[in-house]
Protein backbone atom coordinates (compact mmCIF):
# COMPACT_ATOMS: atom_id res chain seq x y z
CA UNK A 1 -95.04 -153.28 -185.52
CA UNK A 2 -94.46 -156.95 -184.17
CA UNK A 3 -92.40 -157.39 -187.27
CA UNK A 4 -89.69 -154.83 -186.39
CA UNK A 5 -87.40 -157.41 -184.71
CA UNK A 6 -83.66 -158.16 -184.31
CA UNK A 7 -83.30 -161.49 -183.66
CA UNK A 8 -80.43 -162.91 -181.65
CA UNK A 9 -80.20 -166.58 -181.37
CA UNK A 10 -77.55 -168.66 -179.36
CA UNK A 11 -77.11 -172.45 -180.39
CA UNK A 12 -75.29 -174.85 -177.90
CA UNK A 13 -74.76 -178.08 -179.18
CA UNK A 14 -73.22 -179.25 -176.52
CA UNK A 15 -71.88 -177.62 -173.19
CA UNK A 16 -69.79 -180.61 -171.61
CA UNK A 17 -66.77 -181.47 -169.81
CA UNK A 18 -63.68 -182.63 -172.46
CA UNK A 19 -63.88 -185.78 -170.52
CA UNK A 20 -66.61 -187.97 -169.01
CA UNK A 21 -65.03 -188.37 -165.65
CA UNK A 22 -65.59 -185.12 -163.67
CA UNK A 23 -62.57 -183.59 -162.32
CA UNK A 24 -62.48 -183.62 -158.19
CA UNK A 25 -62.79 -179.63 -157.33
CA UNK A 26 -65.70 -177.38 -156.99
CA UNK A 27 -66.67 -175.70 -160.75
CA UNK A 28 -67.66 -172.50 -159.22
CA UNK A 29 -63.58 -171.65 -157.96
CA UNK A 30 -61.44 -174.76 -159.60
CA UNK A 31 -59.38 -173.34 -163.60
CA UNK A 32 -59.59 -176.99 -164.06
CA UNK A 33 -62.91 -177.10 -163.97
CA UNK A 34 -64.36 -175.50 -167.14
CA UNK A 35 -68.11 -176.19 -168.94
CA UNK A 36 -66.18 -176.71 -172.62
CA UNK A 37 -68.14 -175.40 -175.47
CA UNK A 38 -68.33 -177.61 -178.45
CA UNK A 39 -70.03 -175.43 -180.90
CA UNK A 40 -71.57 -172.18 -180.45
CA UNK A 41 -73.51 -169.91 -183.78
CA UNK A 42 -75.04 -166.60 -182.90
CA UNK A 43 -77.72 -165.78 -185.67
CA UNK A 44 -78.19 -161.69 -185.52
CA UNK A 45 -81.00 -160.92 -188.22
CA UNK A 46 -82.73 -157.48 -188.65
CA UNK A 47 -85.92 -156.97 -191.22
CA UNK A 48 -84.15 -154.55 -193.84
CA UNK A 49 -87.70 -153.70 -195.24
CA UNK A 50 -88.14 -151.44 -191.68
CA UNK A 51 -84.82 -149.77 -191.77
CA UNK A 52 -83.44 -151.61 -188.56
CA UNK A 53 -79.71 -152.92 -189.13
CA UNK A 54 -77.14 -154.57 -186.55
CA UNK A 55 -73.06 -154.28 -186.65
CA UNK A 56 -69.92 -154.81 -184.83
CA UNK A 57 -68.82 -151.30 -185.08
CA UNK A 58 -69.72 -148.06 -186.11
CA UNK A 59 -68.74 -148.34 -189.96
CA UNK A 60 -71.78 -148.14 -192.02
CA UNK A 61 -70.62 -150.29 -194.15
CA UNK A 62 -70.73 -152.88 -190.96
CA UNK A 63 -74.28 -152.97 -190.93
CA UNK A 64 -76.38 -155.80 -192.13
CA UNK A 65 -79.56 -157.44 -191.79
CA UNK A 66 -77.78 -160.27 -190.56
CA UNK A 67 -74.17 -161.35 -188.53
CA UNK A 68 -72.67 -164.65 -189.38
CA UNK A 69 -70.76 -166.74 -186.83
CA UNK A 70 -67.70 -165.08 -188.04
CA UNK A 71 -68.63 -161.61 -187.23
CA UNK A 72 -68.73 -162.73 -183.84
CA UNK A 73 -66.78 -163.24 -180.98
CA UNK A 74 -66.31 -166.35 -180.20
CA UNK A 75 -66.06 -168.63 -176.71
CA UNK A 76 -64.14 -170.97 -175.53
CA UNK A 77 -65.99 -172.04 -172.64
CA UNK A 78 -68.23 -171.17 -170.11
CA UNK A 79 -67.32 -171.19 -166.31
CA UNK A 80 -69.05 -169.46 -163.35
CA UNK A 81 -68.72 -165.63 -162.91
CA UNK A 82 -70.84 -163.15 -161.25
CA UNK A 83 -72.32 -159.54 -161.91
CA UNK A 84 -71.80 -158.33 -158.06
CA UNK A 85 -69.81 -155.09 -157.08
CA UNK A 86 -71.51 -154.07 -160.73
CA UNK A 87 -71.60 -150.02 -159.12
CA UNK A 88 -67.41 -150.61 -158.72
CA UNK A 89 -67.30 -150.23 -162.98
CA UNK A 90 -70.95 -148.13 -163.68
CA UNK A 91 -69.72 -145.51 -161.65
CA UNK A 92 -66.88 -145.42 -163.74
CA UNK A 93 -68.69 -145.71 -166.43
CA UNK A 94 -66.72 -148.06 -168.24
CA UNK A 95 -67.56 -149.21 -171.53
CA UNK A 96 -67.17 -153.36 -171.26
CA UNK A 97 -69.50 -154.82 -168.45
CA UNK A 98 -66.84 -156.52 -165.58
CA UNK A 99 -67.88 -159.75 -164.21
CA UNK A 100 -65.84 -161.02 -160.61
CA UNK A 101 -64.94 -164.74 -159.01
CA UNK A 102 -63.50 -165.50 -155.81
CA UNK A 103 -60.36 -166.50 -157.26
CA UNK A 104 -58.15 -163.68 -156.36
CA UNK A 105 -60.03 -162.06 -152.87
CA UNK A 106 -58.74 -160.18 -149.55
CA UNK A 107 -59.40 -161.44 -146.13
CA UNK A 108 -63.25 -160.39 -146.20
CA UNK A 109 -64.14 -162.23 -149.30
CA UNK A 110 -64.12 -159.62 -151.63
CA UNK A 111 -62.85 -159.91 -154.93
CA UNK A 112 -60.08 -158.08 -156.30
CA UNK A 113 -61.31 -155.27 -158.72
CA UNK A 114 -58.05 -155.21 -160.80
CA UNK A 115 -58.38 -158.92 -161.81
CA UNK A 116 -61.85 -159.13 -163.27
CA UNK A 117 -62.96 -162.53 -165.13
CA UNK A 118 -61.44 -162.56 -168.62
CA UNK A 119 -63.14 -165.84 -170.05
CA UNK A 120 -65.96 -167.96 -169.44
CA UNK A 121 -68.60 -166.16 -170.86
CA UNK A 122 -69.63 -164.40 -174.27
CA UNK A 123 -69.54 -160.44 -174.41
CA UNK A 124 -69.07 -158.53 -177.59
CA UNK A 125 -70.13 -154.55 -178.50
CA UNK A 126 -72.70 -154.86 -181.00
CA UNK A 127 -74.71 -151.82 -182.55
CA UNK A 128 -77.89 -150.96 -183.65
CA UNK A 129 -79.41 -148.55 -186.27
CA UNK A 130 -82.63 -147.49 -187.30
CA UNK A 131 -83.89 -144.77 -189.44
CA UNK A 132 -86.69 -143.39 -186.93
CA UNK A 133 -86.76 -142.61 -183.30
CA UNK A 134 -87.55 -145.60 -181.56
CA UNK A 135 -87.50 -146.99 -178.09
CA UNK A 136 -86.27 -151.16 -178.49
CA UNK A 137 -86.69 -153.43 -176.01
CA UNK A 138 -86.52 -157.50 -175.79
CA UNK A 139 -89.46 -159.48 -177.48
CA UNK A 140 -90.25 -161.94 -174.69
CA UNK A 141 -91.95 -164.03 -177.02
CA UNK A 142 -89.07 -164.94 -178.50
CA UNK A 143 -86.24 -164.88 -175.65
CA UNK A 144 -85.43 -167.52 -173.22
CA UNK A 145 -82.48 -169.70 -171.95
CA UNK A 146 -83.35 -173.10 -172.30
CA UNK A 147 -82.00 -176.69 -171.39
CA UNK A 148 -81.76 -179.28 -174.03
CA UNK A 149 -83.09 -181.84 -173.34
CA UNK A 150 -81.89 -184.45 -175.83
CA UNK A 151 -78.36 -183.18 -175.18
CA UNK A 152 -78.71 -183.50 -171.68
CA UNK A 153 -80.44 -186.77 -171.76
CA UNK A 154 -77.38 -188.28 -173.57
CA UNK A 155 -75.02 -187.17 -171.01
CA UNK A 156 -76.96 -188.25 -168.44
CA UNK A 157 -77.06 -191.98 -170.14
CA UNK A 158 -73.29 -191.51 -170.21
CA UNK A 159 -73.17 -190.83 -166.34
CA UNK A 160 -75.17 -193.28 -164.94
CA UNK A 161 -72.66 -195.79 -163.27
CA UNK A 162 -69.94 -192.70 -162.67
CA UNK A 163 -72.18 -190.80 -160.04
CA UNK A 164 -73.12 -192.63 -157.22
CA UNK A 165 -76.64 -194.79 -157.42
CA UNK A 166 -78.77 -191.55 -159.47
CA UNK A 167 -80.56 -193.14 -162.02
CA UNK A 168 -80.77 -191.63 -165.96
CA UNK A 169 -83.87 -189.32 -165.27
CA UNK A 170 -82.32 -188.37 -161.74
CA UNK A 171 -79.18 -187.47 -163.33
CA UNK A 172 -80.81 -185.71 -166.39
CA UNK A 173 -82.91 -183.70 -163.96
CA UNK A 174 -80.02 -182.24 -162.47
CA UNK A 175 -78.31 -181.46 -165.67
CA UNK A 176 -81.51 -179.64 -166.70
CA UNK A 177 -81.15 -177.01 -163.86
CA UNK A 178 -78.15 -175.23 -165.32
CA UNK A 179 -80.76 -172.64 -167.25
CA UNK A 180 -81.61 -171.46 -163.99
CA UNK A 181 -78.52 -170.05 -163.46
CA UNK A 182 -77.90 -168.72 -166.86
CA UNK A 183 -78.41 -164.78 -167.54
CA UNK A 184 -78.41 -161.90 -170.18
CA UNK A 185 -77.02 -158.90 -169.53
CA UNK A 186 -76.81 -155.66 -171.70
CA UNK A 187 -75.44 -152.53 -170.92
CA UNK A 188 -76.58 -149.68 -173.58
CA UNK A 189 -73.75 -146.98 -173.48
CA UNK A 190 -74.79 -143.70 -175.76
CA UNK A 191 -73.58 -140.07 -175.06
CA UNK A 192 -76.65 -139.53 -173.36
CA UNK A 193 -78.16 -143.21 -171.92
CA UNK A 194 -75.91 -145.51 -170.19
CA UNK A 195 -77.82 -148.38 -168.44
CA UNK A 196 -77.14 -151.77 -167.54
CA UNK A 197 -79.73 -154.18 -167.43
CA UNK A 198 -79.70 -157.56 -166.16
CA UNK A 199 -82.15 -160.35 -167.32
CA UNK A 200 -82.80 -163.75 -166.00
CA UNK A 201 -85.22 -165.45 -168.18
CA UNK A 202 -86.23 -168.59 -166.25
CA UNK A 203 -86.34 -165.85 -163.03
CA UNK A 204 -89.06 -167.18 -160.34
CA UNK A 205 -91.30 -164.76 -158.50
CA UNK A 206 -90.42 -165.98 -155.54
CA UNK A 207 -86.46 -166.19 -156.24
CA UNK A 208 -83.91 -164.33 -155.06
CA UNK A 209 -79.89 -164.03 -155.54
CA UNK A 210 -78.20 -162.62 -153.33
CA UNK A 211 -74.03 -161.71 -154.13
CA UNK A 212 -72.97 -162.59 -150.48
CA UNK A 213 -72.82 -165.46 -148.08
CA UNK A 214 -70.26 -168.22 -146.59
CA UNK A 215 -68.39 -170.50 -148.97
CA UNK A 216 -66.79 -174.00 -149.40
CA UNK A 217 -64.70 -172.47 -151.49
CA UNK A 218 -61.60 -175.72 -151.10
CA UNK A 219 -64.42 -178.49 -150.97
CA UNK A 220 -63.63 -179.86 -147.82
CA UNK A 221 -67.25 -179.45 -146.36
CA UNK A 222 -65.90 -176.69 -144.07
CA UNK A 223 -67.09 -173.42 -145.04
CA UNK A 224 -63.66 -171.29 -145.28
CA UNK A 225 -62.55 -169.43 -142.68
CA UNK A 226 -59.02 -166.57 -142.28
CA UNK A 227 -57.65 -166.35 -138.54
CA UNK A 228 -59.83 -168.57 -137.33
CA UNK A 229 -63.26 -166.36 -138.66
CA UNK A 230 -65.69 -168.14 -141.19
CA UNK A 231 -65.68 -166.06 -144.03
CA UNK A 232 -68.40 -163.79 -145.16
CA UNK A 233 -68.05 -163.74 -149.13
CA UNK A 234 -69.48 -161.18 -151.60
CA UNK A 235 -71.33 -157.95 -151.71
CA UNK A 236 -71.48 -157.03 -148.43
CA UNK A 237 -72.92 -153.62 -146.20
CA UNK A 238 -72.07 -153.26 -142.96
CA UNK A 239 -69.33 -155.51 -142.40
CA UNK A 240 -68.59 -153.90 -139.00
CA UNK A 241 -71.79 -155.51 -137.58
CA UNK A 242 -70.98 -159.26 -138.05
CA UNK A 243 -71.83 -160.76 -135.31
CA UNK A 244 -69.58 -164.19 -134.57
CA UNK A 245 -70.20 -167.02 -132.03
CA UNK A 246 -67.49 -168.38 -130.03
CA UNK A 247 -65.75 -171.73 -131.25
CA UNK A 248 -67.95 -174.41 -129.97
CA UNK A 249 -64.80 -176.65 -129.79
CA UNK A 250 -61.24 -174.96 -129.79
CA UNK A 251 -59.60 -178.24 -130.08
CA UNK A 252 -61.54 -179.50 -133.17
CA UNK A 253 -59.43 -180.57 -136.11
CA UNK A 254 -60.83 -181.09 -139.51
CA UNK A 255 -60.89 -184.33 -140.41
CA UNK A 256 -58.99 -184.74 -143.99
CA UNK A 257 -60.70 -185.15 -147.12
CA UNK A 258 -58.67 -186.87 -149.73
CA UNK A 259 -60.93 -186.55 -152.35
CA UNK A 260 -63.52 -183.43 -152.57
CA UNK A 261 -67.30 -183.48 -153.61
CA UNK A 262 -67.57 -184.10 -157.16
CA UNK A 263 -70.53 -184.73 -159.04
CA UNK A 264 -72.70 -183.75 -155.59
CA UNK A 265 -70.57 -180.59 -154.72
CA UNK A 266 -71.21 -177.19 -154.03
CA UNK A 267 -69.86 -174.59 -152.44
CA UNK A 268 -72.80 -173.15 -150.83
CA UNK A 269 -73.29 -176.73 -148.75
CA UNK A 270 -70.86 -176.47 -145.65
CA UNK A 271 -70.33 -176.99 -142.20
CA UNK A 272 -69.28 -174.86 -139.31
CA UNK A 273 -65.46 -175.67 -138.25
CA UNK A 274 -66.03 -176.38 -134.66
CA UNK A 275 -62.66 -174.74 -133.70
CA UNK A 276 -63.54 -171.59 -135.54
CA UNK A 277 -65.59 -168.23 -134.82
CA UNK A 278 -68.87 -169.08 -136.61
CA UNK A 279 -70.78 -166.74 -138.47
CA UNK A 280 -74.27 -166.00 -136.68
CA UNK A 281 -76.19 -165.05 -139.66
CA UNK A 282 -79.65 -164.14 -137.63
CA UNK A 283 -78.15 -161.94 -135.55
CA UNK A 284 -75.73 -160.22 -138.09
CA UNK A 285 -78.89 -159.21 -140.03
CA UNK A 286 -80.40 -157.66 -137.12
CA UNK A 287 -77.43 -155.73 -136.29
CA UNK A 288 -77.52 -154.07 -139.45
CA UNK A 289 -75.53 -156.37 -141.88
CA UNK A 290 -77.59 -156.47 -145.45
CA UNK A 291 -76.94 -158.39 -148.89
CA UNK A 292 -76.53 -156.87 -152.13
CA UNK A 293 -79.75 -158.45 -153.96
CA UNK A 294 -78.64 -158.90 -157.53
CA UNK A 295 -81.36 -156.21 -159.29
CA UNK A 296 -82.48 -158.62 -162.23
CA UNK A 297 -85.14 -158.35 -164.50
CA UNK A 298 -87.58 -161.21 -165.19
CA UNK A 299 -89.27 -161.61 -168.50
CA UNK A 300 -92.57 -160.54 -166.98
CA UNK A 301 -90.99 -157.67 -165.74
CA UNK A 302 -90.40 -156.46 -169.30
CA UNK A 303 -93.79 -157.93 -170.37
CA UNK A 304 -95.27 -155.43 -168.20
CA UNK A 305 -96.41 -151.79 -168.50
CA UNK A 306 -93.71 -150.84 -166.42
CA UNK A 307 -91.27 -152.52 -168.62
CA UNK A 308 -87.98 -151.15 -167.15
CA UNK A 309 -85.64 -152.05 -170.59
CA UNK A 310 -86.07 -149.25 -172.87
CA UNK A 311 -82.88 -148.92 -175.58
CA UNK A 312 -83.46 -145.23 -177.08
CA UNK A 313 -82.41 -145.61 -181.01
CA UNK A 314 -82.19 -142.57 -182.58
CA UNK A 315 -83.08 -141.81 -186.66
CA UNK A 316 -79.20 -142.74 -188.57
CA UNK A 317 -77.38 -142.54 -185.10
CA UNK A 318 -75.71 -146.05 -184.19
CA UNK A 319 -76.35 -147.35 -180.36
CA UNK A 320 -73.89 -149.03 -178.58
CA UNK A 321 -75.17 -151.86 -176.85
CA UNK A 322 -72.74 -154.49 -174.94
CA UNK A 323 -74.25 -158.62 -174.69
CA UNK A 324 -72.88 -160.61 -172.30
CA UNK A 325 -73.88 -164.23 -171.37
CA UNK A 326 -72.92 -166.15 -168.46
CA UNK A 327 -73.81 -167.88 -165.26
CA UNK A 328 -74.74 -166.36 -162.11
CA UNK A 329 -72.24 -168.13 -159.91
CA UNK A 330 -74.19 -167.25 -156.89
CA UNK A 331 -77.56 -167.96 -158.01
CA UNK A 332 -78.07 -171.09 -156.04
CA UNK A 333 -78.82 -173.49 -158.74
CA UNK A 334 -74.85 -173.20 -159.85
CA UNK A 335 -73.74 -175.91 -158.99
CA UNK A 336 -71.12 -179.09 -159.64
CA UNK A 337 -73.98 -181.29 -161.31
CA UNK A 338 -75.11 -178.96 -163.67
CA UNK A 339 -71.59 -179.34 -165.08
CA UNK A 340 -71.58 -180.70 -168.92
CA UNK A 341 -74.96 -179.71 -169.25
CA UNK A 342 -76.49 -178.02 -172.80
CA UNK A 343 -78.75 -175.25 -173.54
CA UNK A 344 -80.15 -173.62 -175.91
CA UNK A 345 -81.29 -169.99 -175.83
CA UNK A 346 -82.50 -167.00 -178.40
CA UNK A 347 -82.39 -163.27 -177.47
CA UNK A 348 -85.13 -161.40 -179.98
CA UNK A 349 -84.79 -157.34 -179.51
CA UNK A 350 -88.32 -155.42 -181.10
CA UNK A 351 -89.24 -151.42 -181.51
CA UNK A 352 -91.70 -150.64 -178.88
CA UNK A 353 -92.98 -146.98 -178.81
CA UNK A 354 -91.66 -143.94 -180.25
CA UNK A 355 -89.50 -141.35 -178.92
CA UNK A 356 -91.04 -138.14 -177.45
């Protein structure tokens, strides 16, 4: 059974900045501020002997045991996104997952739906046929997001000097945390099933993302603020109970920052504007505010007996699946030094149980 497998591996040479210098805005927000992808192969492989094929569309003659880099889509670069508001396009039921940045966003911090993220991460309808009614789900054993280390050890050796005091192995270490903001997603659209599932291999027990909070979204170490209100970003319930405290200093004035956070930056680091309403985030919980937790699966998770990814595959009948990879640009480990950092990561999909 173990041998039923579609394998999907994803090889990043390198993930790094065109230049060594980092540019001076935050990489979460800033167009100029891009993770450039030097080389990127997907390897999709089925077992032929089991009768389990992959394609690009629905042709039969588009279904192999195996997809070259040229069947594929291909990316240009990689650059912070998010999942949240992911109801606003299930409920439509939409075909193409829709990923969201702050970009473009009204007065509360919320994103504008008609201006979804169209780069910066790799999506492409892929399809899967079997000849036998099968549940498939991911082979753990064989799926993770990964840093390189050799890759990333090189750019660190190129940064030392450029980044303040950080020595090679601080610098490194830093690099090596972009995996934990890395993520599969998949949704499976059939007549019948349509599911989205969201996967974050290097997931913690104890971690948690939440799509909402304040921002530095101009990298001035202020968090933003709109008529003199800090900002509440994201997914958001209750809006109406935000509680505010009053400016602790109505003649404060910013002091200007010439040059913002490079290397060190993030916009999840701020500080309250003194002049401003502050947001009182204690309180606004208690009054009834709440987070949208982004609902991702860990490995475990579908390791367990309650595995929650189950792709129904029916006997000659081709299922739509849509792969997307990006990074979670609000899991807390996106951040500016993680920038021109490489990975490496492999998605393996096996037959688990039959259909009853």
């Amino acid at each position: 059974m173990n041998k039923r497998k579609l394998v999907i591996s994803l090889i990043l040479g390198t993930v790094a900045l065109s230049v060594i210098s980092l540019s001076a805005s935050l990489a979460w927000y800033a167009s100029s501020d891009r993770l450039q992808v030097n080389s990127i192969d997907l390897d999709l492989r089925t077992d032929e002997s089991v009768g389990l094929y992959i394609g690009t569309s629905t042709n039969e003659e588009a279904f192999k045991e195996k997809l070259s880099n040229e069947d594929l889509n291909k990316v240009k670069q990689f650059a912070p996104t998010s999942s949240m508001f992911h109801n606003h396009w299930l409920d439509a039921k939409k075909d193409m997952p829709e990923f969201y940045n702050l970009t473009e966003h009204d007065i509360y911090g919320v994103p504008d739906f008609n201006k979804p993220s169209s780069e910066g991460f790799y999506q492409q309808k892929l399809y899967l046929l079997n000849n036998i009614d099968y549940y498939v789900t991911l082979d753990t054993e064989q799926t993770f997001i990964t840093s390189d280390k050799t890759s990333n050890h090189l750019r660190a050796q190129a940064l030392v000097g450029k980044v303040g005091e950080l020595t090679v192995d601080e610098i490194e270490e830093k690099l090596n945390k972009l995996e934990n903001s890395m993520r599969f997603s998949i949704l499976v659209n059939t007549p019948n099933f349509y599911q989205y599932y969201i996967i974050d291999p290097n997931k913690d027990e104890n971690k948690v993302t939440y799509y909402a909070g304040r921002l530095d979204v101009n990298a001035d170490e202020y968090y933003d603020t709109f008529n003199d209100r800090e900002i509440l970003y994201g997914e958001v319930e209750n809006r109406d109970a935000i509680v505010y405290d009053n400016p602790e200093d109505p003649t404060f004035v910013k002091p200007y920052k010439e040059t913002p956070n490079e290397f060190f930056g993030n916009a999840f680091s701020g500080k309250n504007d003194k002049s401003a309403y502050t947001y009182n985030e204690q309180n606004s919980l208690q009054a009834g505010v709440k987070y949208k937790q982004e609902p991702s699966i860990s490995l475990d998770d579908i390791n367990s007996n309650d595995n929650p990814l189950l792709i129904p595959c029916y006997n000659g009948v081709p299922t739509e699946i849509v792969l997307s990879i990006y990074l979670e640009g609000w899991d807390l480990d996106c951040y500016n030094s993680t920038m021109g950092a490489s990975f490496d990561a492999q998605l393996s999909f096996k037959v688990l149980r039959g259909i009853i």
